[in-house]
N, C-alpha and C. Protein backbone atom coordinates (compact mmCIF):
# COMPACT_ATOMS: atom_id res chain seq x y z
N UNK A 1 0.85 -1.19 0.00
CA UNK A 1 0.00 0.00 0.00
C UNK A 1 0.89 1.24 0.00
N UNK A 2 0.61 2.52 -0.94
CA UNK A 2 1.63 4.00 -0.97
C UNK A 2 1.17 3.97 0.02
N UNK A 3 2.35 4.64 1.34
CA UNK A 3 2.29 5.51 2.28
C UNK A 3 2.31 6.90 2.22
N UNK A 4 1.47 7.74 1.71
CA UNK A 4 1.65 9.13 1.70
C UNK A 4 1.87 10.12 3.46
N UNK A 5 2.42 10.92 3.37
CA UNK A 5 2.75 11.78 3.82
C UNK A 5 1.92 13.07 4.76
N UNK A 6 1.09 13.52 4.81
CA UNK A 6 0.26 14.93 4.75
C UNK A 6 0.68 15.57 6.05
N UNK A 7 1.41 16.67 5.82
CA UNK A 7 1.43 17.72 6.73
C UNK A 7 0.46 18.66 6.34
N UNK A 8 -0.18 19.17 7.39
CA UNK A 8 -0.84 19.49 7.47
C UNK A 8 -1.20 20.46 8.75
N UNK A 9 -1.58 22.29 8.88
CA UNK A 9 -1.96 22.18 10.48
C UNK A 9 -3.49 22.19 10.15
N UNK A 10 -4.10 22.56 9.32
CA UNK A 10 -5.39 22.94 9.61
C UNK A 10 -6.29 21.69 9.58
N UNK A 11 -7.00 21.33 10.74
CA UNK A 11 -7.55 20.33 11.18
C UNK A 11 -8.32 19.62 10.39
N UNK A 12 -9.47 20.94 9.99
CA UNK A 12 -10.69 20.43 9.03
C UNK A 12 -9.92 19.87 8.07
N UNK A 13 -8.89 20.63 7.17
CA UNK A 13 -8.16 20.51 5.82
C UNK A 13 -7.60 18.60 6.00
N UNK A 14 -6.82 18.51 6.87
CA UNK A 14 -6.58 17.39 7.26
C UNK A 14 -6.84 16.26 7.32
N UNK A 15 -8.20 16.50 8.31
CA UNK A 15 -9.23 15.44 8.55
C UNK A 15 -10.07 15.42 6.64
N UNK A 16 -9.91 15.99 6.53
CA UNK A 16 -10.85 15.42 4.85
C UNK A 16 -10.40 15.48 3.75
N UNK A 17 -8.94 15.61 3.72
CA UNK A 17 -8.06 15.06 2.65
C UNK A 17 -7.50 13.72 3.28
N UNK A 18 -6.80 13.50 4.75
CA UNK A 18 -6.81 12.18 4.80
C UNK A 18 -7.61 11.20 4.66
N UNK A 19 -8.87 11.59 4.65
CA UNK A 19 -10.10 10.28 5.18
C UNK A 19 -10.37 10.23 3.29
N UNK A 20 -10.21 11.20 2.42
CA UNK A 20 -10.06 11.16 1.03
C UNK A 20 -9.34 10.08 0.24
N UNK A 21 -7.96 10.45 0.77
CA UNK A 21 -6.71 9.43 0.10
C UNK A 21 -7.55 8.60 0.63
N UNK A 22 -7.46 8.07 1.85
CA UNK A 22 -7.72 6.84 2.77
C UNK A 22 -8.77 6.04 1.69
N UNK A 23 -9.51 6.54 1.14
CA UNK A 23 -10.84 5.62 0.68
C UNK A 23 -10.16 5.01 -0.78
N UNK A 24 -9.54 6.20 -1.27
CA UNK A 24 -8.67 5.71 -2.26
C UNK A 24 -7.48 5.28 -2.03
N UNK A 25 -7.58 4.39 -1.15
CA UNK A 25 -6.47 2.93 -1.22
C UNK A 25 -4.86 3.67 -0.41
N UNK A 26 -4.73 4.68 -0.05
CA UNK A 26 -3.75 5.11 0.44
C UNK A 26 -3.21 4.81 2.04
N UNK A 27 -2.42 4.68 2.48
CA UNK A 27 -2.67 4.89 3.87
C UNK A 27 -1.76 6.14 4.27
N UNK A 28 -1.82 6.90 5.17
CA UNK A 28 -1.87 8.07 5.00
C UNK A 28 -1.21 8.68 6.42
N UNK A 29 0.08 9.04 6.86
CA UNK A 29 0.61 9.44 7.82
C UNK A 29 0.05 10.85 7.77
N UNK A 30 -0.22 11.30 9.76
CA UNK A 30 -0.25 12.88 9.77
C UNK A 30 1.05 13.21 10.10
N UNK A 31 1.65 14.67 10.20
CA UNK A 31 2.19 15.61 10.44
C UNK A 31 1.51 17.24 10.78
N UNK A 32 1.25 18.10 11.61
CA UNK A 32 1.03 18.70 12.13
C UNK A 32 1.58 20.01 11.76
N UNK A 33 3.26 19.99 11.42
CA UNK A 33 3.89 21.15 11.62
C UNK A 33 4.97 20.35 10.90
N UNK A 34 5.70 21.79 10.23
CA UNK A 34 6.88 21.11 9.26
C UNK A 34 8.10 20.31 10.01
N UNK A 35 8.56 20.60 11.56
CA UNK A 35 9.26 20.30 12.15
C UNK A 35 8.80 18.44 11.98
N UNK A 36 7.59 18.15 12.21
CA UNK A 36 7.37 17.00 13.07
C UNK A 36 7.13 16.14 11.43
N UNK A 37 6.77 16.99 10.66
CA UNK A 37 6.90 16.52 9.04
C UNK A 37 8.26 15.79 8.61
N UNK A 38 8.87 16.96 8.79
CA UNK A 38 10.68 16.44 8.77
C UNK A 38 11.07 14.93 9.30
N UNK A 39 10.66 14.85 10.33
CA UNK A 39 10.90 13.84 11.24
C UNK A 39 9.88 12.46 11.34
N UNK A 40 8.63 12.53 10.76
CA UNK A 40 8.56 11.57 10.29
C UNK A 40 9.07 10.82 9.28
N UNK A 41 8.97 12.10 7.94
CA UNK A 41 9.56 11.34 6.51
C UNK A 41 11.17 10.76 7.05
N UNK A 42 11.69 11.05 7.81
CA UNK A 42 12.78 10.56 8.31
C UNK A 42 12.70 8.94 8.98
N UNK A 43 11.75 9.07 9.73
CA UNK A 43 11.54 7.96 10.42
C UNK A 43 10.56 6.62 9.35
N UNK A 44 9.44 7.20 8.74
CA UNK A 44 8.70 6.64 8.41
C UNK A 44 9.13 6.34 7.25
N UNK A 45 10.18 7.27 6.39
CA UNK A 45 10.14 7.02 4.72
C UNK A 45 8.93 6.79 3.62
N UNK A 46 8.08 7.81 4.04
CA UNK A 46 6.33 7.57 3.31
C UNK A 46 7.19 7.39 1.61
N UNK A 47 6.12 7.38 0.69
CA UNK A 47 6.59 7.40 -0.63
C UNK A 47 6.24 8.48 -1.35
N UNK A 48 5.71 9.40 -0.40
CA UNK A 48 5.21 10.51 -1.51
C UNK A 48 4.77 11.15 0.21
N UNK A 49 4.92 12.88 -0.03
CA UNK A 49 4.66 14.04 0.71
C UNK A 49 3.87 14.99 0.20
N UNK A 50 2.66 14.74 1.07
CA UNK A 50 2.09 16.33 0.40
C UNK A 50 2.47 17.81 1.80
N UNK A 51 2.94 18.34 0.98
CA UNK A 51 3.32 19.64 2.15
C UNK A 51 2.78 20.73 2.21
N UNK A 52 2.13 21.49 3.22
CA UNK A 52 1.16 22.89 3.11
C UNK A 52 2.75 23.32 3.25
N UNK A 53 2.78 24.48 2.76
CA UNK A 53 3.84 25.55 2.95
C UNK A 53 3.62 26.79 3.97
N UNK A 54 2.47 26.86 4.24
CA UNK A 54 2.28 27.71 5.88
C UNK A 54 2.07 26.98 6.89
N UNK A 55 2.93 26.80 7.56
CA UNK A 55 2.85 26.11 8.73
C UNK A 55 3.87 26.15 10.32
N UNK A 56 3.17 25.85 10.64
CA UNK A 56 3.91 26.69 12.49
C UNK A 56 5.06 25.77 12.60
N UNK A 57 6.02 25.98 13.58
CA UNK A 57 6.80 25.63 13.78
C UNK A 57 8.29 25.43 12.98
N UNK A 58 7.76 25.38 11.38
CA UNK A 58 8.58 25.54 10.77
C UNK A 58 8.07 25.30 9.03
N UNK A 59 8.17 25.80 8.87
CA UNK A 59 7.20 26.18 7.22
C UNK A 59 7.70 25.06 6.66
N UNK A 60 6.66 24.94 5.39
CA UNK A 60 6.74 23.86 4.35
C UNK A 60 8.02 24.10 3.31
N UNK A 61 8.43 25.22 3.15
CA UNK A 61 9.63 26.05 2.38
C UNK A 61 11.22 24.90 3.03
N UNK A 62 11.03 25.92 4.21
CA UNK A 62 12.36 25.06 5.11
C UNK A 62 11.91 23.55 5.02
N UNK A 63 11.27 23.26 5.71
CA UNK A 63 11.00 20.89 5.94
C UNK A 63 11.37 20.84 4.49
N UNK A 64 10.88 21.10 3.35
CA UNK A 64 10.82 20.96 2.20
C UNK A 64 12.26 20.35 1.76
N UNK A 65 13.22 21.64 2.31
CA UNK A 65 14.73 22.04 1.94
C UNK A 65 15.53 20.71 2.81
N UNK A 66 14.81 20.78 4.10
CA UNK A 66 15.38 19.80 5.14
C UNK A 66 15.50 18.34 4.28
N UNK A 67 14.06 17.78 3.78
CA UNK A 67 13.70 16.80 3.12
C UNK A 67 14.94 16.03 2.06
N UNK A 68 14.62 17.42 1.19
CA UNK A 68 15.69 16.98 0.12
C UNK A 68 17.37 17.01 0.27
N UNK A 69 17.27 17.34 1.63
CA UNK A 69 19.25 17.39 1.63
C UNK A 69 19.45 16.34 2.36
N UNK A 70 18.67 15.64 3.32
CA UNK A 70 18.82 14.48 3.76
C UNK A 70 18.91 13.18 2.69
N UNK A 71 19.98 12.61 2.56
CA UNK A 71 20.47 11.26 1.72
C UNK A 71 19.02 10.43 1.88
N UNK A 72 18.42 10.20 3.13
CA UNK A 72 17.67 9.37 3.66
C UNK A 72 16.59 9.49 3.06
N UNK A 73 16.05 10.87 2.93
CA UNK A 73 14.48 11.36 2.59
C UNK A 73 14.64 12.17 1.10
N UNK A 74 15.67 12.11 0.74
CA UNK A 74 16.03 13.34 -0.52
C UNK A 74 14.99 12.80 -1.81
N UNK A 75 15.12 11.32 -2.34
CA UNK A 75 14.11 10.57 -3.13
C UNK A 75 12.94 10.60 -3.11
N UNK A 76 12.63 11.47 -1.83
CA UNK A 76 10.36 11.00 -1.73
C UNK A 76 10.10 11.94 -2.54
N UNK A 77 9.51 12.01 -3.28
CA UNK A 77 8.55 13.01 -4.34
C UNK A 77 7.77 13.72 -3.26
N UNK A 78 8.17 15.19 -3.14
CA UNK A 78 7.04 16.39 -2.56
C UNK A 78 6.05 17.18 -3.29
N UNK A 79 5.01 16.89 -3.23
CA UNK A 79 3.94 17.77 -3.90
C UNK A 79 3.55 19.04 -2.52
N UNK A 80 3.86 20.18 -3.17
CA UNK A 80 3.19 21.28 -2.29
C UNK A 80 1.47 21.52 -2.65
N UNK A 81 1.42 21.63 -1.20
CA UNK A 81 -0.15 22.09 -1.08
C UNK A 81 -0.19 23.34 -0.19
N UNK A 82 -0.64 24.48 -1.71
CA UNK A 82 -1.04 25.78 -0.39
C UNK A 82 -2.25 26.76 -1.38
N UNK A 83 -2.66 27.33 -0.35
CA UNK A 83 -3.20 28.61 -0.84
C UNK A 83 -2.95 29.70 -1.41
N UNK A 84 -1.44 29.70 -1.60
CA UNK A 84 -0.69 30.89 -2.39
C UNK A 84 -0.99 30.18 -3.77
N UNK A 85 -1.47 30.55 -4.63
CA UNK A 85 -1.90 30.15 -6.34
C UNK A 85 -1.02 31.49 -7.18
N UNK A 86 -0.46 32.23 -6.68
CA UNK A 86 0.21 32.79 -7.43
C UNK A 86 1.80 32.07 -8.26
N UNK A 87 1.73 32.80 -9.56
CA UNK A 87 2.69 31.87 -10.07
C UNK A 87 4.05 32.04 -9.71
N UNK A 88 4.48 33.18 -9.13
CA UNK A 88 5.81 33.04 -7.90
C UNK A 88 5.41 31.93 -6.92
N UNK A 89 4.78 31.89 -5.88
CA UNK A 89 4.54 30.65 -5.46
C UNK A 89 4.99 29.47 -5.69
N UNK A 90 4.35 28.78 -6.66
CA UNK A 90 5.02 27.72 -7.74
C UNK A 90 6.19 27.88 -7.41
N UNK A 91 6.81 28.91 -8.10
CA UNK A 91 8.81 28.60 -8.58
C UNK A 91 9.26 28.59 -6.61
N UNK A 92 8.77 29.45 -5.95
CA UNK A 92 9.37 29.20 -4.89
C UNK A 92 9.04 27.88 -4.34
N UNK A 93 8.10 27.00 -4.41
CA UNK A 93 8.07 25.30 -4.20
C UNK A 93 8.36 24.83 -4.64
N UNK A 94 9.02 25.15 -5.63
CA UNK A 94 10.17 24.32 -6.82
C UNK A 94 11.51 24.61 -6.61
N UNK A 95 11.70 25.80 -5.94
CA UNK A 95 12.99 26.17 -5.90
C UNK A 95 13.34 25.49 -4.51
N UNK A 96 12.44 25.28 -3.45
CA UNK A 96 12.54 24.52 -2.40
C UNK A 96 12.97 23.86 -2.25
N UNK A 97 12.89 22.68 -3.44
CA UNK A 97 12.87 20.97 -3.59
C UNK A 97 11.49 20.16 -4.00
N UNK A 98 10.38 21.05 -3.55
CA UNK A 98 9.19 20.30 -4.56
C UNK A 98 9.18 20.00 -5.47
N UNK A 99 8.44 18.51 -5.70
CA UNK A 99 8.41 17.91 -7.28
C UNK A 99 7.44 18.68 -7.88
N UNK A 100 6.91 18.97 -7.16
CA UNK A 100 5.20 19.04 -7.85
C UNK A 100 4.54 19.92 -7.25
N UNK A 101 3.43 20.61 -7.47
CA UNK A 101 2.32 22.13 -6.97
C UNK A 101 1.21 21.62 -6.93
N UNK A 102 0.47 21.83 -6.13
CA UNK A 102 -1.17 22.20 -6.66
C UNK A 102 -1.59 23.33 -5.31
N UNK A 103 -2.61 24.00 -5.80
CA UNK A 103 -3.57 25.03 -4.86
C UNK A 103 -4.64 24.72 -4.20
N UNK A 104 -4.92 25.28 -3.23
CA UNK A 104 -5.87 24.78 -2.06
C UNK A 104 -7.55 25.58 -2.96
N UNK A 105 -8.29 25.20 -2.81
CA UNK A 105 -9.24 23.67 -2.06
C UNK A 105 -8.41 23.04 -3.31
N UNK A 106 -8.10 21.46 -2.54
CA UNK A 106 -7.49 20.44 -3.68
C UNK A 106 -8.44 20.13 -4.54
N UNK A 107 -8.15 19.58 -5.95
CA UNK A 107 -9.36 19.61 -6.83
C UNK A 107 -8.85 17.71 -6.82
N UNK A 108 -9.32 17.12 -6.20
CA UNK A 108 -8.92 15.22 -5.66
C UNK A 108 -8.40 14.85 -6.90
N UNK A 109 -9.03 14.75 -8.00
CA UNK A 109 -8.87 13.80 -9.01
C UNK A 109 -7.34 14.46 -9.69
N UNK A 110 -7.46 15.85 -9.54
CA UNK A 110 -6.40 16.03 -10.32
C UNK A 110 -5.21 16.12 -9.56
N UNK A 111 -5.11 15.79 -7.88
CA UNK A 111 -4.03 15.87 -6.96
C UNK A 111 -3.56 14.58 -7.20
N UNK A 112 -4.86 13.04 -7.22
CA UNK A 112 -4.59 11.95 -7.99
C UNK A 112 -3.57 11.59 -8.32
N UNK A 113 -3.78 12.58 -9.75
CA UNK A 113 -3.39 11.57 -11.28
C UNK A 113 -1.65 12.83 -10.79
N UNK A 114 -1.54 13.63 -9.84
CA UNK A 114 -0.37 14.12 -10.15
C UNK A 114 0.59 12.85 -8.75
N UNK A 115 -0.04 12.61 -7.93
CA UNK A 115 0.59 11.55 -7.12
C UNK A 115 1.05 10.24 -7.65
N UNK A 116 0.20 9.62 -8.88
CA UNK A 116 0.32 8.71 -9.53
C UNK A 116 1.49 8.89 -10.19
N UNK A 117 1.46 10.29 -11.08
CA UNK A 117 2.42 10.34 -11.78
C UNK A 117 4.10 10.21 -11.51
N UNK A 118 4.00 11.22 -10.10
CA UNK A 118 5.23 10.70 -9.38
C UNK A 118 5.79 9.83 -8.81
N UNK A 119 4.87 9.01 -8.16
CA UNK A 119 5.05 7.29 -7.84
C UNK A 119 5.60 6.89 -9.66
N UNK A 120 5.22 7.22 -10.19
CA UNK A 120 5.59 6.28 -11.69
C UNK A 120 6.80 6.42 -12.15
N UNK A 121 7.32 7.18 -11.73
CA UNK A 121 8.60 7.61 -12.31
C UNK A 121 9.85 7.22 -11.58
């Protein structure tokens, strides 16, 4: 079964994108805050991260950066998830270490076929 990733702080956001993946066959680690994000993908090695980029303790920008310089965690494919939809945005979650973008409210099918895509590769 993919182990995805989701940091996440906002509760509602959380609770109904995990219970989402979940139905579609995922199983689905939380994270709270980018610090404790960091430190699972460390511990847990999910196969894929979705990362909000506002987040307490230590933003999705930095964990992001943390992610990919670690030998250990540098390989997991990060898809950012935020509410900034501007197209600076983007390049700065790319310039991070994100594989991949999408904008909040998630549109499922098309967060999907972009999770798929990165598992495929």
């Amino acid at each position: 079964m993919t182990r995805i990733l989701l940091v996440e702080d906002n509760e509602m956001n959380r609770d109904m994108l995990s219970r989402r993946l979940s139905r579609r066959g995922f199983d689905v680690l939380i994270a709270e805050n980018g610090k404790a994000g960091v430190e699972l993908a460390t511990s847990e090695k999910p196969d894929l991260i979705l990362m909000d980029m506002s987040l307490p303790v230590m933003d999705g920008w930095e964990a992001t950066r943390r992610i990919k310089a670690n030998p250990v965690t540098s390989g997991i494919p990060v898809i950012a998830l935020t509410a900034h939809a501007m197209a600076s945005d983007r390049d700065m979650a790319l310039e991070a270490g994100c594989d991949d973008y999408d904008s909040k409210p998630v549109d499922l099918p098309q967060l999907v076929r972009k999770i798929e895509q990165l598992l495929a590769t």
